[in-house]
N, C-alpha and C. Protein backbone atom coordinates (compact mmCIF):
# COMPACT_ATOMS: atom_id res chain seq x y z
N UNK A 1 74.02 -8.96 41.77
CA UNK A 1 73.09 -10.07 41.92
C UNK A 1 73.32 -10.79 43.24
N UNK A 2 74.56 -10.98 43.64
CA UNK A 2 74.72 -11.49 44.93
C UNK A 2 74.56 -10.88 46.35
N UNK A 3 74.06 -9.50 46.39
CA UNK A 3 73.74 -8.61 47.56
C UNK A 3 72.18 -8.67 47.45
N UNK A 4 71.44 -8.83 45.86
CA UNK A 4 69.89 -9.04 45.35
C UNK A 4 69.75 -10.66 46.09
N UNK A 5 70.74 -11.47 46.15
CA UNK A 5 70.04 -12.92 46.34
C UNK A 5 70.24 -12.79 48.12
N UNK A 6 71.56 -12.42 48.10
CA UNK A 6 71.80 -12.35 50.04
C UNK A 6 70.54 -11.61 50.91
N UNK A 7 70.55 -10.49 50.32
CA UNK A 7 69.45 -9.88 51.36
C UNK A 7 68.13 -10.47 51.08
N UNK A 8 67.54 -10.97 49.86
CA UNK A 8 66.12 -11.58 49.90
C UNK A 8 66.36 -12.87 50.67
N UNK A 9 67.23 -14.20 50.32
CA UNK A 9 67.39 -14.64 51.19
C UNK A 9 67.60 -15.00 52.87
N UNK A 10 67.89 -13.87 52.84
CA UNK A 10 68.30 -13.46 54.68
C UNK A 10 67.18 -12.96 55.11
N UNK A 11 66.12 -12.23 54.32
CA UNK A 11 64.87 -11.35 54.63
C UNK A 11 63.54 -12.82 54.63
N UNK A 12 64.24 -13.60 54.23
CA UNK A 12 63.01 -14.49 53.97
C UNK A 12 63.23 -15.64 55.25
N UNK A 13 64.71 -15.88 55.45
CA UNK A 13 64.65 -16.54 57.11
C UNK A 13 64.27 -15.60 58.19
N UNK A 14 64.80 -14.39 57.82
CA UNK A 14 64.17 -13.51 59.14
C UNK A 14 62.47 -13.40 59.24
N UNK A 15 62.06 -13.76 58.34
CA UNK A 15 60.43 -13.54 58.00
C UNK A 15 59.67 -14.61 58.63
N UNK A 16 60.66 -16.18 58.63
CA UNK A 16 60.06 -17.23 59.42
C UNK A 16 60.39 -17.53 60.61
N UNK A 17 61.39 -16.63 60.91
CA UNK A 17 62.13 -16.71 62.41
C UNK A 17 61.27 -15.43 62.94
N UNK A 18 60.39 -14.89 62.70
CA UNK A 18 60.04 -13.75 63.48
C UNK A 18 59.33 -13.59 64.63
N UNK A 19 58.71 -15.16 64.63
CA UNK A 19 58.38 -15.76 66.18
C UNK A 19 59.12 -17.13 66.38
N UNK A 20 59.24 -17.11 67.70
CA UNK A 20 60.04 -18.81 68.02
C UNK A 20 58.65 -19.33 69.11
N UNK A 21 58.42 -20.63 68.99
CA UNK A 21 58.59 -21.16 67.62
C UNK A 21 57.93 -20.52 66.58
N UNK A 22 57.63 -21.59 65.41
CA UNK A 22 57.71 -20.63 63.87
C UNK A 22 56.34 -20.65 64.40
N UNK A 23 55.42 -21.90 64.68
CA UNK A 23 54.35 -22.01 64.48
C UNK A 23 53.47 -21.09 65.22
N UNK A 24 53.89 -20.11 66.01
CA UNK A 24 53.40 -19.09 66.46
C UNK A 24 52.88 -18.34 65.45
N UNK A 25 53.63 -17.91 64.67
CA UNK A 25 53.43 -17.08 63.40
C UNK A 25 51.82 -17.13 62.84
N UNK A 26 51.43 -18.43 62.93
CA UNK A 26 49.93 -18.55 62.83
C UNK A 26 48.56 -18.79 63.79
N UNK A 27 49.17 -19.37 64.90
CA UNK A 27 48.57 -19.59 65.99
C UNK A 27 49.08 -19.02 67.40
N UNK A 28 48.60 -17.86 67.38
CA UNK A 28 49.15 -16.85 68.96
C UNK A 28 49.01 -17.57 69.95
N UNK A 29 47.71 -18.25 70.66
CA UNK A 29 47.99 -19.29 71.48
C UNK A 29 48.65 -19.92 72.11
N UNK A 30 49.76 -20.16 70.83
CA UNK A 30 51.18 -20.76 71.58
C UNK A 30 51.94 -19.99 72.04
N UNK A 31 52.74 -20.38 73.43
CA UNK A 31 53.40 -19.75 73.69
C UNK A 31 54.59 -19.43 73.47
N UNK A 32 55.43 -18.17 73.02
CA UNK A 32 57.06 -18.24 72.73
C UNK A 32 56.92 -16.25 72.26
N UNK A 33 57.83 -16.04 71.33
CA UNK A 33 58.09 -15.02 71.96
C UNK A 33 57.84 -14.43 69.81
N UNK A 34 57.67 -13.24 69.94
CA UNK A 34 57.27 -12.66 68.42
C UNK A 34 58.11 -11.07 68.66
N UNK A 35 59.10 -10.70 67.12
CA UNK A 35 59.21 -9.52 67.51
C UNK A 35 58.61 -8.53 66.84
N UNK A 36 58.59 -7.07 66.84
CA UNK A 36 57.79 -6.30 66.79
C UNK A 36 58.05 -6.01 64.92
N UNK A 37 56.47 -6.41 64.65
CA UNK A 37 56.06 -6.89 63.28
C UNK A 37 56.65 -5.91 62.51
N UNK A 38 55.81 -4.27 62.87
CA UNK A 38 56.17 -2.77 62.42
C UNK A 38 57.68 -2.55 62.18
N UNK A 39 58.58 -2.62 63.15
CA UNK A 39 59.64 -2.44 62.84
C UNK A 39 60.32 -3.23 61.85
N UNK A 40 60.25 -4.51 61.84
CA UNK A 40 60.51 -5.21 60.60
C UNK A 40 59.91 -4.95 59.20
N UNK A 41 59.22 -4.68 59.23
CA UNK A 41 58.41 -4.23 58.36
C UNK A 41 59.00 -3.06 57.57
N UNK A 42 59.47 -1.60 58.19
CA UNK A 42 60.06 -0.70 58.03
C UNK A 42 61.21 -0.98 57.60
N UNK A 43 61.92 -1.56 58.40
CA UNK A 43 63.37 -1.99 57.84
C UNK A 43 63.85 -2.78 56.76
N UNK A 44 62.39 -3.72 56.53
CA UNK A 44 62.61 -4.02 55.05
C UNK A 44 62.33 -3.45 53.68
N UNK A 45 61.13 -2.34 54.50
CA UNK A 45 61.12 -1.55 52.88
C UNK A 45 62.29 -0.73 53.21
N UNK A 46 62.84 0.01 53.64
CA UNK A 46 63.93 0.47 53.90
C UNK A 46 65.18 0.00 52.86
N UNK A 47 65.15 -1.05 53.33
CA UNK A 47 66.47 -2.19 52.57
C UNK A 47 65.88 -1.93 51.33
N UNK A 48 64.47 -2.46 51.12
CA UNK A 48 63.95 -2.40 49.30
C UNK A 48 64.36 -1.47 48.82
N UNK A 49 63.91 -0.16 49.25
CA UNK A 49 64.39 1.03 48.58
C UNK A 49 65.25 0.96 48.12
N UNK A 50 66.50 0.99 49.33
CA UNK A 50 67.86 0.91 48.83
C UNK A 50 68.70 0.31 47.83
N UNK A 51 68.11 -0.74 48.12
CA UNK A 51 68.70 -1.87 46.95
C UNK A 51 67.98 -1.41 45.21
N UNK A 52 66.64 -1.45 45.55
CA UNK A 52 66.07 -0.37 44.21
C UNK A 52 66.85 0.72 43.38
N UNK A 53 67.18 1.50 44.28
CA UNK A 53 68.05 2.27 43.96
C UNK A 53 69.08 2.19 43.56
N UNK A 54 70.35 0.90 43.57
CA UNK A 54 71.31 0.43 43.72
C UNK A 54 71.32 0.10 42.49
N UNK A 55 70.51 -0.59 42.21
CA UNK A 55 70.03 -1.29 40.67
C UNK A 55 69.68 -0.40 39.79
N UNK A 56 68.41 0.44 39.97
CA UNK A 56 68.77 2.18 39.00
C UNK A 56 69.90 2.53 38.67
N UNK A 57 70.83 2.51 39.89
CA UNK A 57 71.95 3.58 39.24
C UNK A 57 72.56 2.72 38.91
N UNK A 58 72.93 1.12 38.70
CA UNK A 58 74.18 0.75 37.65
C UNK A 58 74.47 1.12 36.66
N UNK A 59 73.37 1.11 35.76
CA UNK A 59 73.76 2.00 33.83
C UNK A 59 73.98 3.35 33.88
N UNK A 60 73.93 3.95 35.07
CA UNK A 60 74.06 5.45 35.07
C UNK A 60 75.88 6.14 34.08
N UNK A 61 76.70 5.13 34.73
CA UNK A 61 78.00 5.78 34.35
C UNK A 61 78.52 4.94 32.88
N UNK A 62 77.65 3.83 32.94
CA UNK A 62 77.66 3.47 31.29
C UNK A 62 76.94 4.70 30.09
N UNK A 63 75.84 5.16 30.91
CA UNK A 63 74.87 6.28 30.30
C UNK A 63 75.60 7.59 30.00
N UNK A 64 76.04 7.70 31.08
CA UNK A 64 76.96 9.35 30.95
C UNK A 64 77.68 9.19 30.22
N UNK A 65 78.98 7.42 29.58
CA UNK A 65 79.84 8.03 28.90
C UNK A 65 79.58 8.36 27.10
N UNK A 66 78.31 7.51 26.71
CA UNK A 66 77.84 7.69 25.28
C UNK A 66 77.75 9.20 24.66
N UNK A 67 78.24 8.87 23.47
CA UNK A 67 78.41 9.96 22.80
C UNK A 67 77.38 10.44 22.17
N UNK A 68 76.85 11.16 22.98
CA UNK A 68 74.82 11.46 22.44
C UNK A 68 75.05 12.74 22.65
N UNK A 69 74.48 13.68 22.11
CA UNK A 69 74.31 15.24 23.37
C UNK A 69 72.89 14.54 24.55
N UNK A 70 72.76 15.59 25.38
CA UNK A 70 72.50 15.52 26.50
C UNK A 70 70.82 15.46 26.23
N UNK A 71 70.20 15.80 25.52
CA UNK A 71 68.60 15.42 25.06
C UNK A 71 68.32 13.99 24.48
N UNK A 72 69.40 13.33 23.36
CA UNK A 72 69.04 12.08 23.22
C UNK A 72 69.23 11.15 24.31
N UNK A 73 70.26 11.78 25.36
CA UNK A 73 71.01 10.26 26.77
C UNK A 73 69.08 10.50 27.57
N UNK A 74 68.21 11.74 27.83
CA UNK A 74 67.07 12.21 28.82
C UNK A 74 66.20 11.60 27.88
N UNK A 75 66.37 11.53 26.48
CA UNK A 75 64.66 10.92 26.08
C UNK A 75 64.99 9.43 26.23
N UNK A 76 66.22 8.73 25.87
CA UNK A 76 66.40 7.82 25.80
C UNK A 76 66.15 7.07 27.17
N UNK A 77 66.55 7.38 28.13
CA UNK A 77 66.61 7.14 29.71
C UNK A 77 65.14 7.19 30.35
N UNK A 78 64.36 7.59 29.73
CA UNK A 78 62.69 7.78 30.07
C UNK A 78 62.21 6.66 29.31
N UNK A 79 62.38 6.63 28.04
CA UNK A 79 61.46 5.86 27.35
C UNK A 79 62.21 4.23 27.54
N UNK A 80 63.70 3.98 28.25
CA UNK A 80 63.33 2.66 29.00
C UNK A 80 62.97 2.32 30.21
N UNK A 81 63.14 3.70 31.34
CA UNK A 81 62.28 3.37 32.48
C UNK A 81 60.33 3.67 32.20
N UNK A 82 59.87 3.46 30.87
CA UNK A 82 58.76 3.39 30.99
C UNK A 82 58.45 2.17 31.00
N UNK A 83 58.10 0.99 32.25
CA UNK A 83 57.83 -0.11 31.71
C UNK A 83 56.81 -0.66 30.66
């Protein structure tokens, strides 16, 4: 939970810092400096993924150790990632 709150947090100042000043962000006009939207952009789904993933696999090694055979741990494991 604390790498889930750090990086949204940190992703959400980088999101208002992405031009200086902020108020650029809505009015180009002004002058100051903006960085390149795309790449940020990428790098945060990037991070999403990852962290997505991170969170999938916690119950994984709780999952493997239950004493199920190997068809009840696969139906069971589907029918709670069905939201």
């Amino acid at each position: 939970m604390v790498l889930i709150f750090a990086y949204y947090f940190s992703a959400t100042i980088a999101t208002l810092l992405t031009c200086i000043p902020i108020k650029r962000n809505w009015n180009k006009k002004i002058p100051g400096k903006c960085i390149n939207n795309l790449v940020f952009i990428y790098i945060n789904a990037g991070a999403n993924i990852v962290i997505d993933f991170l969170v999938v696999g916690l119950p994984l090694p709780v999952i493997a150790q239950l004493q199920r055979n190997r068809k009840e741990i696969i139906v069971g494991t589907i029918t709670l990632a069905i939201p």
